[in-house]
Protein backbone atom coordinates (compact mmCIF):
# COMPACT_ATOMS: atom_id res chain seq x y z
CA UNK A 1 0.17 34.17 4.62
CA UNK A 2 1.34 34.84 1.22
CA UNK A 3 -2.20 35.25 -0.25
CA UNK A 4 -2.77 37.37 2.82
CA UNK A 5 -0.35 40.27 1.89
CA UNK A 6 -2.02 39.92 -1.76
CA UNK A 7 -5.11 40.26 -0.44
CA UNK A 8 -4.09 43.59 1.13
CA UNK A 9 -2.63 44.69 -2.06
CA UNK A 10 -5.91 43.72 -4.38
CA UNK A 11 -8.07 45.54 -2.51
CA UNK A 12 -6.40 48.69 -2.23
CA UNK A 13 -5.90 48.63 -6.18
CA UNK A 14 -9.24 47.86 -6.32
CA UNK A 15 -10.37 50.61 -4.16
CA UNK A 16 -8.27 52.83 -6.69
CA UNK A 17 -9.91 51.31 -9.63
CA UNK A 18 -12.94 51.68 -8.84
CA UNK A 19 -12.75 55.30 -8.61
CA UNK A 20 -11.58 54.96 -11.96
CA UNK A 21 -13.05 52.56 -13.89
CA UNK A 22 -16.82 51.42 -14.00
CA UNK A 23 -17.66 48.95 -10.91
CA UNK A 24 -19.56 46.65 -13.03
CA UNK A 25 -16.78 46.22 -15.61
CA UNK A 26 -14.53 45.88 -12.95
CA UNK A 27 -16.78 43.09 -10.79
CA UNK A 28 -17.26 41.13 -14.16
CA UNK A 29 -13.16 41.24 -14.71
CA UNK A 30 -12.93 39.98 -11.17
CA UNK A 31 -15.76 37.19 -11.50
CA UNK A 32 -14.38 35.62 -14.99
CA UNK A 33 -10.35 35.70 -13.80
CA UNK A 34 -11.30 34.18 -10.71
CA UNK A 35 -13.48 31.45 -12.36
CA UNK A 36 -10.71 31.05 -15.03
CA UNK A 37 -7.87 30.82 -11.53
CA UNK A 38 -10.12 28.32 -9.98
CA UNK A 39 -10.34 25.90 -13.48
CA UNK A 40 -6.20 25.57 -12.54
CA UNK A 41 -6.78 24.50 -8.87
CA UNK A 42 -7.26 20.74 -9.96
CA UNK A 43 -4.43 20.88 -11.90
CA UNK A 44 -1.46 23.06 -9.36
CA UNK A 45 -2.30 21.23 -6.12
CA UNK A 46 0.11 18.91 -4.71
CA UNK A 47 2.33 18.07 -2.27
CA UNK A 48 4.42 21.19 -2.32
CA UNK A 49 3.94 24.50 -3.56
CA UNK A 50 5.76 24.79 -7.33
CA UNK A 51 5.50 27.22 -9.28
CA UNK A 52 2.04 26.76 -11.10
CA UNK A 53 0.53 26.99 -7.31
CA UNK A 54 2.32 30.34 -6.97
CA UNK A 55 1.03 31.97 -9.66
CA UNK A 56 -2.67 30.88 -8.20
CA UNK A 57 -1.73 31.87 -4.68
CA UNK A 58 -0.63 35.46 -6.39
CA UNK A 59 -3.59 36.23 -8.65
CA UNK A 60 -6.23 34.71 -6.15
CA UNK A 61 -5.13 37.05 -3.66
CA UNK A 62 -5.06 39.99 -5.58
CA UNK A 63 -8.59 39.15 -6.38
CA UNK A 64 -10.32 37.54 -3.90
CA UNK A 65 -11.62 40.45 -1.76
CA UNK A 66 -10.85 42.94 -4.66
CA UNK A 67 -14.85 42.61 -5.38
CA UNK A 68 -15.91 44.52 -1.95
CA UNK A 69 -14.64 48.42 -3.18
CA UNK A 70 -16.92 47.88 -6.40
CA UNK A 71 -19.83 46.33 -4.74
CA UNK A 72 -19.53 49.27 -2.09
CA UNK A 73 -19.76 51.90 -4.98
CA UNK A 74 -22.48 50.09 -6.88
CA UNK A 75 -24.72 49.71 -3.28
CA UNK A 76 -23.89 53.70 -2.66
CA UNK A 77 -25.21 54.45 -6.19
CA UNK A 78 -28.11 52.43 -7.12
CA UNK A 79 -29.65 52.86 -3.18
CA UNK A 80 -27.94 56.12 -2.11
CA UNK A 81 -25.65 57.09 0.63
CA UNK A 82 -28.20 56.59 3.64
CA UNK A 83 -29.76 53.25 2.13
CA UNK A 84 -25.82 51.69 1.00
CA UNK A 85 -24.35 50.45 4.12
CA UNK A 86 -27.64 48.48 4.67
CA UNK A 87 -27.99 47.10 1.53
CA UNK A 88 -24.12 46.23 1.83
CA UNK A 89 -24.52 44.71 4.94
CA UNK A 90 -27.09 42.07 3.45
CA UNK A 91 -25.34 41.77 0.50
CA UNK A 92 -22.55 40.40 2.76
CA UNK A 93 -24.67 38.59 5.25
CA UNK A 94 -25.83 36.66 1.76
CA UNK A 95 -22.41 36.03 0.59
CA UNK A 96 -21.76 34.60 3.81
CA UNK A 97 -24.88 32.01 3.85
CA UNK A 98 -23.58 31.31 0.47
CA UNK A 99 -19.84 30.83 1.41
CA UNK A 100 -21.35 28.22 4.10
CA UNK A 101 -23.19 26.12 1.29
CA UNK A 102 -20.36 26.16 -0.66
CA UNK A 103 -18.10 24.51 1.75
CA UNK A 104 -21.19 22.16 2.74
CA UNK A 105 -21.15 21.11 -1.11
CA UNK A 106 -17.64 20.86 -0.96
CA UNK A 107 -17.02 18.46 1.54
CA UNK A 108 -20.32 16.62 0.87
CA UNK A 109 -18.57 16.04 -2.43
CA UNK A 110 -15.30 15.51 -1.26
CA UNK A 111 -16.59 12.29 1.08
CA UNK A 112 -18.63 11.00 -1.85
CA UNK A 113 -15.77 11.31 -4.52
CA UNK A 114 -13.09 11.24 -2.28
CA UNK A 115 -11.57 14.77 -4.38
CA UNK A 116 -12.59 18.27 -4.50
CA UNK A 117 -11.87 18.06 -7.88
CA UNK A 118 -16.19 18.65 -9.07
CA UNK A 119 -16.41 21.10 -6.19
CA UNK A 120 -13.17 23.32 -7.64
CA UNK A 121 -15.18 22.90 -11.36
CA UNK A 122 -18.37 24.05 -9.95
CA UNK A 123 -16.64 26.94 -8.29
CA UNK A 124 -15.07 28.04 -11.45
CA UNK A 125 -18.42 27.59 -13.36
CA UNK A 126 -20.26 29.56 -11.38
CA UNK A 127 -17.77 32.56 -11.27
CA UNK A 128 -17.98 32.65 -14.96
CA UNK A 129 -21.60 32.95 -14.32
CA UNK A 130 -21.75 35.60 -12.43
CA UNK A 131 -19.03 36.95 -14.96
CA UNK A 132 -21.96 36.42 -17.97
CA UNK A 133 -24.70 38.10 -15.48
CA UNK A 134 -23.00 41.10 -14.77
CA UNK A 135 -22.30 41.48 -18.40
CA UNK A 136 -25.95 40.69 -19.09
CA UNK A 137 -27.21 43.52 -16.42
CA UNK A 138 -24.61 46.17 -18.40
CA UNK A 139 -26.27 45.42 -21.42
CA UNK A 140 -29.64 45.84 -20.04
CA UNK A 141 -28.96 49.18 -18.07
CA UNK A 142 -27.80 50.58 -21.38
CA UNK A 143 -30.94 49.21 -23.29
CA UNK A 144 -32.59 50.88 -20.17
CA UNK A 145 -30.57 54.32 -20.55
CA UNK A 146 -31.70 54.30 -23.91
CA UNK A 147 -35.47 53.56 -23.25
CA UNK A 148 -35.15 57.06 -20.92
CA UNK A 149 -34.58 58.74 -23.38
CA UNK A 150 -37.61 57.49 -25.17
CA UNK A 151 -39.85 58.06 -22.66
CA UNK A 152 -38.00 60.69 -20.25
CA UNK A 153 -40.54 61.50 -18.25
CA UNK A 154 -40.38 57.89 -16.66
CA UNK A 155 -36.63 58.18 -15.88
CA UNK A 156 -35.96 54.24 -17.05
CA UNK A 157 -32.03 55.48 -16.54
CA UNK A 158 -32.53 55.78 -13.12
CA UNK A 159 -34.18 52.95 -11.51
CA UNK A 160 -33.86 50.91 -15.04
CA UNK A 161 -37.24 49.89 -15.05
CA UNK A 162 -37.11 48.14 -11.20
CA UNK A 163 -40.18 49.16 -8.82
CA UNK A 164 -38.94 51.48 -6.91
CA UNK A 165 -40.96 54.07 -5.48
CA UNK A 166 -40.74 57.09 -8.18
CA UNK A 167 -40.97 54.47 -10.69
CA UNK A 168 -44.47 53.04 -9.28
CA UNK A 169 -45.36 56.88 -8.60
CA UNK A 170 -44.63 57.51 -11.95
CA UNK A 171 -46.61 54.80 -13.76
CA UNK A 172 -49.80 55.79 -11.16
CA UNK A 173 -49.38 59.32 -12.36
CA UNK A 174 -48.60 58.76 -16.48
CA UNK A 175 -50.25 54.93 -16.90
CA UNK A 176 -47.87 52.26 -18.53
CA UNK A 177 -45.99 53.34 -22.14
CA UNK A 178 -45.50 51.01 -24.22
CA UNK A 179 -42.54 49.43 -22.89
CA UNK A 180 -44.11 48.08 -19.63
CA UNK A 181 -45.41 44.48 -19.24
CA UNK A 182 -48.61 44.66 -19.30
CA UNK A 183 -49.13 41.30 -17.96
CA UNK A 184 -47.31 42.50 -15.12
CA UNK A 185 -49.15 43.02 -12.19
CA UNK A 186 -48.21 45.94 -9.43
CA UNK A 187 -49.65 45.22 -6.19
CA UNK A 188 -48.49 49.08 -5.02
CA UNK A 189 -51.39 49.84 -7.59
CA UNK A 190 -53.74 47.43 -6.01
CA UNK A 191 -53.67 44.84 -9.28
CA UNK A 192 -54.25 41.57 -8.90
């Protein structure tokens, strides 16, 4: 119950954050503290709840669903306020399906080790990677920022190079510039 009322907490704070601070900084913050919290679990569990356990029950629940308010905001920007709450919706649906194969992994590991121990470790190791890949995405957005203003009429800062509609439009209307793949083949344009 305890990481319940945390839970509450986190999220509101989040939801204040997020109007405040960028939503990718924020979800990478999120990503590498939880990873880091879930390295401990191992180590805290036990028969009864001391003090190391406490500190994980606290932080975990003021992060766990402390990523939704920045996801929200970056669905709403990058696909706009009609497109958001569907793109939300899958992006929940997904973490759902992958919430499922993480507990299948979990106890498939816990029968064949007899611990949860590898399944805590993987846990934490993929948190950090999704810590890394938000970082990574930052860093190309801003290479991608800088590339519009290179070649503004393409508007790179806007759809950062993805094929979105205006983008494809764009490249029918103006060809390729010289940052484009050209080995990269658009089937909107009919290449093959």
């Amino acid at each position: 119950a305890l990481v319940g009322i945390f839970d509450f907490v986190g999220t509101i704070l989040s939801g204040w954050l997020t109007d405040r601070v960028n939503p990718i900084w924020l979800l990478m913050f999120y990503y590498g503290l939880r990873g880091l919290a879930l390295f401990t679990v191992p180590f805290v569990l036990g028969p009864t709840v001391e003090l190391p356990l406490m500190f994980f029950v606290i932080f975990y629940g003021l992060d766990w669903i402390a990523t939704v308010p920045p996801t929200i905001e970056l669905c709403r920007k990058y696909f706009g306020l009609n497109q958001s709450p569907t793109v939300y919706g899958w992006v929940f649906a997904s973490h759902m399906v992958g919430a499922a194969i993480a507990a299948s992994f979990a106890g498939a590991i816990r029968e064949l080790q007899g611990s949860y121990f590898i399944a805590w470790i993987t846990a934490a190791v993929l948190c950090l990677i999704a810590a890394a890949s938000v970082l990574a995405k930052t860093h190309r957005d801003e290479i991608m920022v800088a590339y519009g203003a290179q070649y503004p009429q393409y508007g790179f800062e806007r759809h950062a190079g993805y094929a979105t509609k205006t983008h494809i439009e764009t490249i029918r209307q103006l060809g390729r510039c010289p940052i484009h793949r050209q080995s990269f083949k658009l089937r909107q344009l009919g290449e093959k």
